[in-house]
C-alpha atoms as a PDB file:
ATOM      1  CA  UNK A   1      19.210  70.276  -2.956  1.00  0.00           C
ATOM      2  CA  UNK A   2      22.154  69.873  -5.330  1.00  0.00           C
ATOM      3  CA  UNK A   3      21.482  72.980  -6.479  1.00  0.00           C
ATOM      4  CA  UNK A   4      19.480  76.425  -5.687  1.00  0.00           C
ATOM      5  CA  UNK A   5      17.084  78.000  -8.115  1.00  0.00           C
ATOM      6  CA  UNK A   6      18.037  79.199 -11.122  1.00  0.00           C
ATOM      7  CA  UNK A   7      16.617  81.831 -13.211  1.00  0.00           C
ATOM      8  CA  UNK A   8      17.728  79.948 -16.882  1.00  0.00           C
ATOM      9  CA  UNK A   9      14.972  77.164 -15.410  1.00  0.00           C
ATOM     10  CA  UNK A  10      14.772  74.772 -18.182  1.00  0.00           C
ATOM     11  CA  UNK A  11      11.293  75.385 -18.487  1.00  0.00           C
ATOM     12  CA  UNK A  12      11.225  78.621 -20.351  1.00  0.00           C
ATOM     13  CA  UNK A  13      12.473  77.538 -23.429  1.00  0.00           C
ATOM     14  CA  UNK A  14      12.538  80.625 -26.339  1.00  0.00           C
ATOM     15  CA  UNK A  15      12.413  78.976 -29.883  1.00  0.00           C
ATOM     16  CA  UNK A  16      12.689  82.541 -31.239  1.00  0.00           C
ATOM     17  CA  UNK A  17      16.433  82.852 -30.135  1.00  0.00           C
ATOM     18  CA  UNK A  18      19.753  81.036 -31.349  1.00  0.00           C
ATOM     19  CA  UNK A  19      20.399  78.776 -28.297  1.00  0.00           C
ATOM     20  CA  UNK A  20      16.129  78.271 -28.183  1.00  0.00           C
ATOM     21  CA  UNK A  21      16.265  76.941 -32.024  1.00  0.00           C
ATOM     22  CA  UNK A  22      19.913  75.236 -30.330  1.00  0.00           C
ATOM     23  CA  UNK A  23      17.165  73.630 -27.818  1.00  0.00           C
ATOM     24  CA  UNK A  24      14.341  72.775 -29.969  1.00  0.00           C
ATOM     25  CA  UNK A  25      16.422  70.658 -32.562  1.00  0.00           C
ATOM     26  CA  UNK A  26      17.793  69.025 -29.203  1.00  0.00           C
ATOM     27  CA  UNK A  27      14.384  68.263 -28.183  1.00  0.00           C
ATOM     28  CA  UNK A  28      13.567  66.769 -31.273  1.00  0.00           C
ATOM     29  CA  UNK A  29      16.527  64.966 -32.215  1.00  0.00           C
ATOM     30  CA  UNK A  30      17.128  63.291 -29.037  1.00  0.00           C
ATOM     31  CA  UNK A  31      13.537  62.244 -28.001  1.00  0.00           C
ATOM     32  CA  UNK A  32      12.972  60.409 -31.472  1.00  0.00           C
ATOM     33  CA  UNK A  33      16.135  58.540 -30.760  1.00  0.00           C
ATOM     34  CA  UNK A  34      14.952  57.888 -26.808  1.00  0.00           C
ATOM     35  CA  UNK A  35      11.269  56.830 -28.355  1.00  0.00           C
ATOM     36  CA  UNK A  36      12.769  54.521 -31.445  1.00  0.00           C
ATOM     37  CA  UNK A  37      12.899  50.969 -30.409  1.00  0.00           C
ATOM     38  CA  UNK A  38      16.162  48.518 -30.566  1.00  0.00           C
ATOM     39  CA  UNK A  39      16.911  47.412 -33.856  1.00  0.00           C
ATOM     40  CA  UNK A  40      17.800  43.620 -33.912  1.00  0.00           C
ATOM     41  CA  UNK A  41      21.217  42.648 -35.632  1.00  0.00           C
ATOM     42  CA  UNK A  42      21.183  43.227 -38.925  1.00  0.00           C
ATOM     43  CA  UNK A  43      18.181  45.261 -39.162  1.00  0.00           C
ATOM     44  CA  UNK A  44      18.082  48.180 -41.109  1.00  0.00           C
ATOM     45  CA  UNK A  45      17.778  51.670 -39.587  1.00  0.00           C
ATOM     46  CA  UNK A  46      14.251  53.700 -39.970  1.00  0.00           C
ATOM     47  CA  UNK A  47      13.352  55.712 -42.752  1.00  0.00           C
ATOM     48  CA  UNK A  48      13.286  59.503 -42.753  1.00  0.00           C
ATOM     49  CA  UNK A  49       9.257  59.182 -42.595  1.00  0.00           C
ATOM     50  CA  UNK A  50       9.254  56.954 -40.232  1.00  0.00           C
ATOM     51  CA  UNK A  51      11.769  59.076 -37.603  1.00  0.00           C
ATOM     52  CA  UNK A  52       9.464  61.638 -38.575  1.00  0.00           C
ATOM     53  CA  UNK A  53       6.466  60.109 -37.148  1.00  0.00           C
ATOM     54  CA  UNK A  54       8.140  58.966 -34.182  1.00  0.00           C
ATOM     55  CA  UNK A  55       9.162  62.382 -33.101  1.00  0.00           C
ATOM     56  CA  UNK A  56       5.573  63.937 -33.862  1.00  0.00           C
ATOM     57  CA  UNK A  57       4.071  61.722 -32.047  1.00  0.00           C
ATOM     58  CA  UNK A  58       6.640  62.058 -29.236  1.00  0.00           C
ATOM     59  CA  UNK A  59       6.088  65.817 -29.189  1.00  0.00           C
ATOM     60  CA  UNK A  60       2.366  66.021 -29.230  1.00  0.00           C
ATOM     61  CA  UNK A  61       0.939  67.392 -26.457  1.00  0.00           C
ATOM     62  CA  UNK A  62      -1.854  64.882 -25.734  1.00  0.00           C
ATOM     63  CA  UNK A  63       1.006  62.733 -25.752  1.00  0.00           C
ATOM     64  CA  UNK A  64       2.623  64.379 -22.872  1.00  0.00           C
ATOM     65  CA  UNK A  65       2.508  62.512 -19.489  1.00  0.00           C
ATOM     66  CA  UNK A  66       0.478  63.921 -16.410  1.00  0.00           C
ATOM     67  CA  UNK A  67       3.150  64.055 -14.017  1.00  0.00           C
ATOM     68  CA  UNK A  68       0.800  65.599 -11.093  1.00  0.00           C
ATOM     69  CA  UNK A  69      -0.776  61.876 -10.788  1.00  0.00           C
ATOM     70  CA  UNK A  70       2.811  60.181 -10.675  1.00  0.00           C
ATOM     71  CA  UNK A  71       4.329  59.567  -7.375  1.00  0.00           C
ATOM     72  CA  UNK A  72       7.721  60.720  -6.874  1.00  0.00           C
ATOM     73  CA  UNK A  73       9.668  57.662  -6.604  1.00  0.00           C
ATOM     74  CA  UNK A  74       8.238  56.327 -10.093  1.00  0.00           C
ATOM     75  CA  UNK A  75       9.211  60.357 -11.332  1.00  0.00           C
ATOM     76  CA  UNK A  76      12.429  60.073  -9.632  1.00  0.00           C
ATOM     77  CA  UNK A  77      12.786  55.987 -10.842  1.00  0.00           C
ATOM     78  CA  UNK A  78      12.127  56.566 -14.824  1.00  0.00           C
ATOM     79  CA  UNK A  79      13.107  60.531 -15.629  1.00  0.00           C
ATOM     80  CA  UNK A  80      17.095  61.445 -15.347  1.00  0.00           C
ATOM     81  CA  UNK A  81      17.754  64.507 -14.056  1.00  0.00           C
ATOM     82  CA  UNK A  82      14.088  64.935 -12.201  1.00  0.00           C
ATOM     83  CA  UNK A  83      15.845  64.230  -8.694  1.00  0.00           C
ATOM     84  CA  UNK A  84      18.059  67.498  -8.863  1.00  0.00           C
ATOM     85  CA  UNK A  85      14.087  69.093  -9.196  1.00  0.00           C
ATOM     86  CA  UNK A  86      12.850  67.426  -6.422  1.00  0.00           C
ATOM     87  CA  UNK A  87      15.931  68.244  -4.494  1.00  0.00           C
ATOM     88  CA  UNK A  88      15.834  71.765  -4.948  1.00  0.00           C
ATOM     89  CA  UNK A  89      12.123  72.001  -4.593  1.00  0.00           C
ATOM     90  CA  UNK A  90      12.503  70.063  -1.233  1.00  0.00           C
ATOM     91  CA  UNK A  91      10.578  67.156  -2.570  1.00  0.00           C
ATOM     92  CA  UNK A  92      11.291  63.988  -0.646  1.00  0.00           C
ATOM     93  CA  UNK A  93      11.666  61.383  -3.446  1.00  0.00           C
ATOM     94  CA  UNK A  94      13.603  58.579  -1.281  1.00  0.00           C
ATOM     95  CA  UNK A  95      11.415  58.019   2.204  1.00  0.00           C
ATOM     96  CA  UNK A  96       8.439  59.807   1.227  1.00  0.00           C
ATOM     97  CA  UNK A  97       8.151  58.682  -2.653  1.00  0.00           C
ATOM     98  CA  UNK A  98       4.886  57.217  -2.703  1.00  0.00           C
ATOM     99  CA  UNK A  99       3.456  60.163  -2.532  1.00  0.00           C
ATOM    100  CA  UNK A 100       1.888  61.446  -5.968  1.00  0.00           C
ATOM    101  CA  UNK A 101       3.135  64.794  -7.315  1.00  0.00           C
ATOM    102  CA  UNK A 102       0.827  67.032  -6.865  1.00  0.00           C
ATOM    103  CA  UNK A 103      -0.205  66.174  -3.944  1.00  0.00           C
ATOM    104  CA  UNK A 104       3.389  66.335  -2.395  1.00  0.00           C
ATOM    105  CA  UNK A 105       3.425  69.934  -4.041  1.00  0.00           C
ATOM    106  CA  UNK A 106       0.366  71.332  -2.585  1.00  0.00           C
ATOM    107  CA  UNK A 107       1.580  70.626   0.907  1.00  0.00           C
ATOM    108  CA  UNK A 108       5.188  72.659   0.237  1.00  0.00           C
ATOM    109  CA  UNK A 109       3.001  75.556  -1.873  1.00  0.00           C
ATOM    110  CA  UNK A 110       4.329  74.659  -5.118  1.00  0.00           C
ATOM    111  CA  UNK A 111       2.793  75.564  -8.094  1.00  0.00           C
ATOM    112  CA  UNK A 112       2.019  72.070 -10.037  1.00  0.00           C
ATOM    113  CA  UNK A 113       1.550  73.755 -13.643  1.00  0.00           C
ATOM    114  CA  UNK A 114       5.056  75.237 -12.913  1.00  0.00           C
ATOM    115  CA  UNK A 115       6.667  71.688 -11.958  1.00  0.00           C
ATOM    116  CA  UNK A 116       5.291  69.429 -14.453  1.00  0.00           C
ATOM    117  CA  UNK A 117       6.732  72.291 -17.096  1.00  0.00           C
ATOM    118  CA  UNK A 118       9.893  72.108 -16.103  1.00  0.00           C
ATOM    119  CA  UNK A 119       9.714  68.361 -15.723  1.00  0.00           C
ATOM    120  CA  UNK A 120       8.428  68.325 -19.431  1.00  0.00           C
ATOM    121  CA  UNK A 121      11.123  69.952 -20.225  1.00  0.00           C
ATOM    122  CA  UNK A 122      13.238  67.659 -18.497  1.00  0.00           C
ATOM    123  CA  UNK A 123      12.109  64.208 -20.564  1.00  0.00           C
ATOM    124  CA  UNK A 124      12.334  65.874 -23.734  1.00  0.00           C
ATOM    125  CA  UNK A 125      15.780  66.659 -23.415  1.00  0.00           C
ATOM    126  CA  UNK A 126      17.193  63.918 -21.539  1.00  0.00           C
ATOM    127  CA  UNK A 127      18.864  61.081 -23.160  1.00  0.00           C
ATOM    128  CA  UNK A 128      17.929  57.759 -21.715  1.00  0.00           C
ATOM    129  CA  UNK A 129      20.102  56.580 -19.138  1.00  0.00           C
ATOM    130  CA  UNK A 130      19.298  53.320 -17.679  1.00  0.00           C
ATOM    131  CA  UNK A 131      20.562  51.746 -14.030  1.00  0.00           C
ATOM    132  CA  UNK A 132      21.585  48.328 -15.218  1.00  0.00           C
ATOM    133  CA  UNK A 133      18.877  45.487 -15.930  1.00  0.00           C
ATOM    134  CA  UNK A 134      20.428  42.594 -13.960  1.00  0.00           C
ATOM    135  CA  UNK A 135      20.204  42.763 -10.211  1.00  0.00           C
ATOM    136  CA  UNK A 136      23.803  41.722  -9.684  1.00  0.00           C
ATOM    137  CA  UNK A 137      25.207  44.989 -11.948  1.00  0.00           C
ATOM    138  CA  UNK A 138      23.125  46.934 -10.154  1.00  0.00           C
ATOM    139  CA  UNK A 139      24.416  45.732  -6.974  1.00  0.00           C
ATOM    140  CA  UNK A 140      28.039  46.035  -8.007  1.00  0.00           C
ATOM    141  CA  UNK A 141      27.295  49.665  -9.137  1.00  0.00           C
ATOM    142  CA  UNK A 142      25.860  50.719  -5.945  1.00  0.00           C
ATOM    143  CA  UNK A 143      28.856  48.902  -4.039  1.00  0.00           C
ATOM    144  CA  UNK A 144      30.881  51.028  -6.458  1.00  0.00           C
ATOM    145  CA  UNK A 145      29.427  54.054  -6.437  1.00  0.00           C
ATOM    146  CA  UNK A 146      28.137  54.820  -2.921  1.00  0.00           C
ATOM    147  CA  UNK A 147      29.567  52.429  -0.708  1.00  0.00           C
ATOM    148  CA  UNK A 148      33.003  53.149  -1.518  1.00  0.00           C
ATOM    149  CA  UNK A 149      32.275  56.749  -1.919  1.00  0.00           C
ATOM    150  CA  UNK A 150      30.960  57.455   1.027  1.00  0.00           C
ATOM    151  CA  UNK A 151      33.825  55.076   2.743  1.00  0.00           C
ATOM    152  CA  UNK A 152      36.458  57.733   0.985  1.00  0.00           C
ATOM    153  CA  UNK A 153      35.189  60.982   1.433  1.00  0.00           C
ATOM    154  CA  UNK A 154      33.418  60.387   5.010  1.00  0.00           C
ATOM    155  CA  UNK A 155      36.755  60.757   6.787  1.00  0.00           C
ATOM    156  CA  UNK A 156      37.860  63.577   5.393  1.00  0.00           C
ATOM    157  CA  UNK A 157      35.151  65.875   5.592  1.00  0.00           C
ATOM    158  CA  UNK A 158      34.782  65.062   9.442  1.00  0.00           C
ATOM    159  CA  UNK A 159      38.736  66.266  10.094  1.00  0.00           C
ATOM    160  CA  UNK A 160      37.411  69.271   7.852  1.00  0.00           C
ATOM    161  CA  UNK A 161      34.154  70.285  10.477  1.00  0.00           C
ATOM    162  CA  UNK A 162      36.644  69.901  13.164  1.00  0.00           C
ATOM    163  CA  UNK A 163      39.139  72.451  11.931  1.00  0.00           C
ATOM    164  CA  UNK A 164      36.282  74.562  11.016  1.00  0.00           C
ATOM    165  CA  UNK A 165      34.495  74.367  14.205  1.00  0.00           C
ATOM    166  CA  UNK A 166      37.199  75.252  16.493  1.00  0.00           C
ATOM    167  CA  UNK A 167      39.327  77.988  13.881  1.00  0.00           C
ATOM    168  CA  UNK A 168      36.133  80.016  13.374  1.00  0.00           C
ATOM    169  CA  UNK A 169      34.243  79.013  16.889  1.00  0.00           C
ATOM    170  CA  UNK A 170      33.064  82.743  17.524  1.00  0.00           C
ATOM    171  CA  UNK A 171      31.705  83.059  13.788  1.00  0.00           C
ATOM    172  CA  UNK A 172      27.879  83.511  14.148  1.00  0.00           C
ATOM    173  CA  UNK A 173      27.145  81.036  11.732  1.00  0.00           C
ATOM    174  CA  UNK A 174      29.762  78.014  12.589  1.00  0.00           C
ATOM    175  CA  UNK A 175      28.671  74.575  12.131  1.00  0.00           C
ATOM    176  CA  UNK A 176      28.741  73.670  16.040  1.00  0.00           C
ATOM    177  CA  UNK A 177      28.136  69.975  16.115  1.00  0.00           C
ATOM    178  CA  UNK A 178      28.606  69.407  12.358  1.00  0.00           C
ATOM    179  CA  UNK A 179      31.790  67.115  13.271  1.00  0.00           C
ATOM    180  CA  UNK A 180      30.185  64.980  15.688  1.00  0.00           C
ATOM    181  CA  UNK A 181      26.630  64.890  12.904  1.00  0.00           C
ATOM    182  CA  UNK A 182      28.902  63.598  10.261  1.00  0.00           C
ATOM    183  CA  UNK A 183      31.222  61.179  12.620  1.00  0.00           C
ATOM    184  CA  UNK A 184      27.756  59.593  13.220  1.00  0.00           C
ATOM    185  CA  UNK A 185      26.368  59.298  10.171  1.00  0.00           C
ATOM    186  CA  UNK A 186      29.100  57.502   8.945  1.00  0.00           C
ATOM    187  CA  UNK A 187      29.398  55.076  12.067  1.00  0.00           C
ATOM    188  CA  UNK A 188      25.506  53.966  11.020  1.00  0.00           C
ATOM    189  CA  UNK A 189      25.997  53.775   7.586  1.00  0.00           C
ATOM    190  CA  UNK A 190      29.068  51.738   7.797  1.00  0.00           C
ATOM    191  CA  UNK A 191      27.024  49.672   9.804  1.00  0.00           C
ATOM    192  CA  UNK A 192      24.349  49.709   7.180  1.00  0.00           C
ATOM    193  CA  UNK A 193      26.188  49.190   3.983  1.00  0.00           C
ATOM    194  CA  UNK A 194      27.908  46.155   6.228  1.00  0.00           C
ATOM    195  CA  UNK A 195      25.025  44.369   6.307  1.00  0.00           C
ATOM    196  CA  UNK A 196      23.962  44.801   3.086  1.00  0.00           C
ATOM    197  CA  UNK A 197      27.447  43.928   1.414  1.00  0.00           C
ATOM    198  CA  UNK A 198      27.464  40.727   3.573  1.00  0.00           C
ATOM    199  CA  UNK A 199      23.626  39.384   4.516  1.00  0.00           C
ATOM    200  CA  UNK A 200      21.027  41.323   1.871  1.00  0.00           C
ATOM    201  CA  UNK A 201      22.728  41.529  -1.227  1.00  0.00           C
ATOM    202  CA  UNK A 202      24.364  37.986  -1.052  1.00  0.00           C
ATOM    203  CA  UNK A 203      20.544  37.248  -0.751  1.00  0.00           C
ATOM    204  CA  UNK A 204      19.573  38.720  -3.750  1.00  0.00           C
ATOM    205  CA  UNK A 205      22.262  37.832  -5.834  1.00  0.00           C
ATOM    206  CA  UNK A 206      20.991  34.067  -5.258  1.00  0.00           C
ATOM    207  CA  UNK A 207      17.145  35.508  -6.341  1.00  0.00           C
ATOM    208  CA  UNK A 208      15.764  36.675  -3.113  1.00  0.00           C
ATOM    209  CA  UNK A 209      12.765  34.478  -1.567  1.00  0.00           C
ATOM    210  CA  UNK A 210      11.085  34.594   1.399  1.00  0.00           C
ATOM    211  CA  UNK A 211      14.343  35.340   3.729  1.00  0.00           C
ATOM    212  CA  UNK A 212      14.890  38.860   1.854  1.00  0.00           C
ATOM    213  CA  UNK A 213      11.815  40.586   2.724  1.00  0.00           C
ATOM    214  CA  UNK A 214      13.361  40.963   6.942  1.00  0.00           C
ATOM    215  CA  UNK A 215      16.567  42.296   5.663  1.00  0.00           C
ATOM    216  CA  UNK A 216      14.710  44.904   3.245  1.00  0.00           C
ATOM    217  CA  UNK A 217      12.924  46.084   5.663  1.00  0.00           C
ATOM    218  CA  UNK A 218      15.374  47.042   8.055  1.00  0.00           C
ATOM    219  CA  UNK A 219      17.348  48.809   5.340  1.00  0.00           C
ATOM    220  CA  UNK A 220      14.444  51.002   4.936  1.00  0.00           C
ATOM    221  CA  UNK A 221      14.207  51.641   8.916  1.00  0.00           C
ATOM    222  CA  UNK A 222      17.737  52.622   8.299  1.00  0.00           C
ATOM    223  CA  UNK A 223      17.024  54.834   5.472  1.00  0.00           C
ATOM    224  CA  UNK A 224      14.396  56.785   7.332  1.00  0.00           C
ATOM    225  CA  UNK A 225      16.996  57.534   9.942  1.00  0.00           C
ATOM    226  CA  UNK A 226      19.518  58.960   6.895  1.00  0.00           C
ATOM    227  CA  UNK A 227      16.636  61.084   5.701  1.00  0.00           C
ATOM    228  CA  UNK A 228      16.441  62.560   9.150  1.00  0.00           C
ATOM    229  CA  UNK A 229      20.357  63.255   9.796  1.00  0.00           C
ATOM    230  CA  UNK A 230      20.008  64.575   6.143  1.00  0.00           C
ATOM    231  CA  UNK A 231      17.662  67.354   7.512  1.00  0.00           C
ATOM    232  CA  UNK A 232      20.214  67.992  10.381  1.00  0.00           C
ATOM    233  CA  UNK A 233      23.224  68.448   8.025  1.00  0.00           C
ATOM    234  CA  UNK A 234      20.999  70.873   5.934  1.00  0.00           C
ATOM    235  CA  UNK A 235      20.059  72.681   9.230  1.00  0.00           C
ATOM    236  CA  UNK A 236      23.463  72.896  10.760  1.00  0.00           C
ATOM    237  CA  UNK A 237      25.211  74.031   7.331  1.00  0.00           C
ATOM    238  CA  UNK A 238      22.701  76.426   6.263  1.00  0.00           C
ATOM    239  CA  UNK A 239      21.485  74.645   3.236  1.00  0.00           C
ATOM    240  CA  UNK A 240      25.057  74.381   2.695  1.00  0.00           C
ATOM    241  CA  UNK A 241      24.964  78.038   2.534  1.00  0.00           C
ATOM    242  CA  UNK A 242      28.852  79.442   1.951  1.00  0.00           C
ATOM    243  CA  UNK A 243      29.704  82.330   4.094  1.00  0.00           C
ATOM    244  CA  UNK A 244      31.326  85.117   1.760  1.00  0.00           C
ATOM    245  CA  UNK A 245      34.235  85.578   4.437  1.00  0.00           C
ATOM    246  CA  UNK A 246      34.936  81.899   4.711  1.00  0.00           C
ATOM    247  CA  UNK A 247      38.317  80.483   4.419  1.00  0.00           C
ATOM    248  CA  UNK A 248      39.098  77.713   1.888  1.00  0.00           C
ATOM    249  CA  UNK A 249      38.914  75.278   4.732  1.00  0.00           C
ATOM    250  CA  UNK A 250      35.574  76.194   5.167  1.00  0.00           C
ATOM    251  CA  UNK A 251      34.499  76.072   1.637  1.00  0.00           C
ATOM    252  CA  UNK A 252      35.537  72.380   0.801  1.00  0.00           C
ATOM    253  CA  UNK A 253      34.248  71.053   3.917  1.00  0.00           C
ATOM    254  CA  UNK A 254      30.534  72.487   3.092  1.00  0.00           C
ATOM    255  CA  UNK A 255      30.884  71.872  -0.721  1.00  0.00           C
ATOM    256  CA  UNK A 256      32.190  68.050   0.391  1.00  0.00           C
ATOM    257  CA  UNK A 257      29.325  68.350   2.539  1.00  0.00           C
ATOM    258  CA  UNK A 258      26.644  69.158  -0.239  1.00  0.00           C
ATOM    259  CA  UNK A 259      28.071  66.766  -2.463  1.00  0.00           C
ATOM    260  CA  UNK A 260      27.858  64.048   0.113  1.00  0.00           C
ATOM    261  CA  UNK A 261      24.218  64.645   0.666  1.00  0.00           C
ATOM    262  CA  UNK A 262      23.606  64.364  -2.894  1.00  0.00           C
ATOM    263  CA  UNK A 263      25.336  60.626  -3.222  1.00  0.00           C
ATOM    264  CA  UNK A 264      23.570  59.746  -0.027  1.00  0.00           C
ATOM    265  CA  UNK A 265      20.348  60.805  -1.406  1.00  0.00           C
ATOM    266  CA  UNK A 266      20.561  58.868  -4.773  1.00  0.00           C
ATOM    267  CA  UNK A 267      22.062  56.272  -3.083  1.00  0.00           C
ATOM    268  CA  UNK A 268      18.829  55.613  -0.873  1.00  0.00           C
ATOM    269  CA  UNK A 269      16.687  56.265  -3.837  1.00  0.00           C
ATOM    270  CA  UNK A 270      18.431  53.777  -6.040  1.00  0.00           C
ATOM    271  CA  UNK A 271      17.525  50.850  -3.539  1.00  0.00           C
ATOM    272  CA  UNK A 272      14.323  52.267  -2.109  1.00  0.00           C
ATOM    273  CA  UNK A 273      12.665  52.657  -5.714  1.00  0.00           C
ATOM    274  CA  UNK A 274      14.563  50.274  -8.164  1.00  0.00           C
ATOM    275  CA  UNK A 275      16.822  47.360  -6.180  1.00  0.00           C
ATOM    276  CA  UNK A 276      14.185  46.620  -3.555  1.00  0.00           C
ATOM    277  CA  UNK A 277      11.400  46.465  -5.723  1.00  0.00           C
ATOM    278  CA  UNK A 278      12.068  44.005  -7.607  1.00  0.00           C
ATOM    279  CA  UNK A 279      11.909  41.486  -4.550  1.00  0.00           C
ATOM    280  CA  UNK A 280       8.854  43.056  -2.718  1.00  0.00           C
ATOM    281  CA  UNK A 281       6.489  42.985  -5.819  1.00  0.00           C
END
């Protein structure tokens, strides 16, 4: 959903061209530094030969994962950047991960081959960028980066729908409702991010047990109902489809809009399919 389909898709790489050769050094360079292990202090860097190996073996394409067999919350879990795919695609990686790939595709007519290409694409270029190992850092960054997000901008963008909603009332497409969507949403996820800060994550910060599976589970009852005021927010806005006459107003209420779906989305993909498995096996 962050963003609609483009025709440069990543997956139609031409080595023949300047920016393609651009893109194939890329590919190479930054994969055999993603596939070469952690040197202990003191250790002396690789050989020439032996990058060399690293990054053949790294671009073979035998070597080349089967994403069609993967679910989408291991995808979205271990593959930066493969959520803005998913997104756009309509692929539900947070509630409905589990699901394998191309199985999830068949049922939205997707063409697989065409996917796991541009996923391909995708892990060779991407640098590694790993969500903190220890369960407390990870908890801080989500406190960080969602909680208080969505605590900021929340507020704002429901004064925006109401000035919308009432300036351009007889516009055909007008976001009727959108105010009183988004003044919910953030009443139940205040709610939700409450009892997280103070009952779940307290919890696992002392190494979980036998009292943390309750909690988890209701967070995940509470993420299903996100996912579904999610679909109303993309209903009522369009897809967060800009009207070409609409006033400025207008614009930054449905680009705060898409960008708030975006962090809400991660947000419940970061616990669903990295914090909360680590204490549910």
């Amino acid at each position: 959903m962050r963003a609609r389909a483009r025709s440069d898709s990543k997956s139609g790489i031409d080595d023949t061209t300047f920016f393609g050769a651009i893109n194939w050094y890329r590919r190479c360079h930054f994969t055999a530094i993603a596939a070469s292990p952690p040197r202990r202090a003191g250790e002396a860097p690789p050989r020439a030969g032996q990058e060399t190996v690293i990054m053949s073996a790294t671009l073979s394409p035998a070597a080349e994962p089967r994403f069609a067999d993967r679910t989408l919350s291991d995808i979205a879990a271990t593959l930066p950047g493969a959520t803005e795919v998913f997104r756009r695609r309509k692929l539900d990686f947070c509630c409905g991960g589990r699901v394998p790939l191309g199985e999830a595709a068949i049922a939205k007519g997707l063409d697989v081959p065409e996917l796991e290409a541009e996923l391909g694409a995708i892990a060779a270029l991407a640098l590694p960028a790993p969500l903190p190992v220890a369960t407390a850092d990870l908890i801080d960054l989500i406190v960080a980066r969602y909680h208080a997000v969505h605590r900021r901008e929340l507020p704002e963008l429901i004064e925006l729908a109401r000035r919308v909603e009432v300036v351009h009332k007889a516009h055909p497409v007008a976001p009727h409702g959108l105010a009183d969507l988004l003044e919910r949403m953030a009443e139940e996820l205040e709610d939700h991010m409450r009892k997280e800060e103070q009952i779940l994550f307290p919890l696992m910060r002392r190494g979980g047990g036998p009292m943390v599976a309750q909690p988890i589970a209701a967070m995940l009852a509470d993420h299903d109902d996100h996912g579904a005021h999610l679909r109303a927010l993309e209903t009522l806005t369009n897809d967060f489809a800009i009207p070409d006459e609409a006033c400025a107003t207008w614009r930054a209420l449905y680009l705060g809009a898409h960008k708030f779906a975006d962090d809400l989305v991660e947000h419940i993909h970061t616990e669903n399919n990295v914090l909360f498995p680590r204490f549910t096996g």
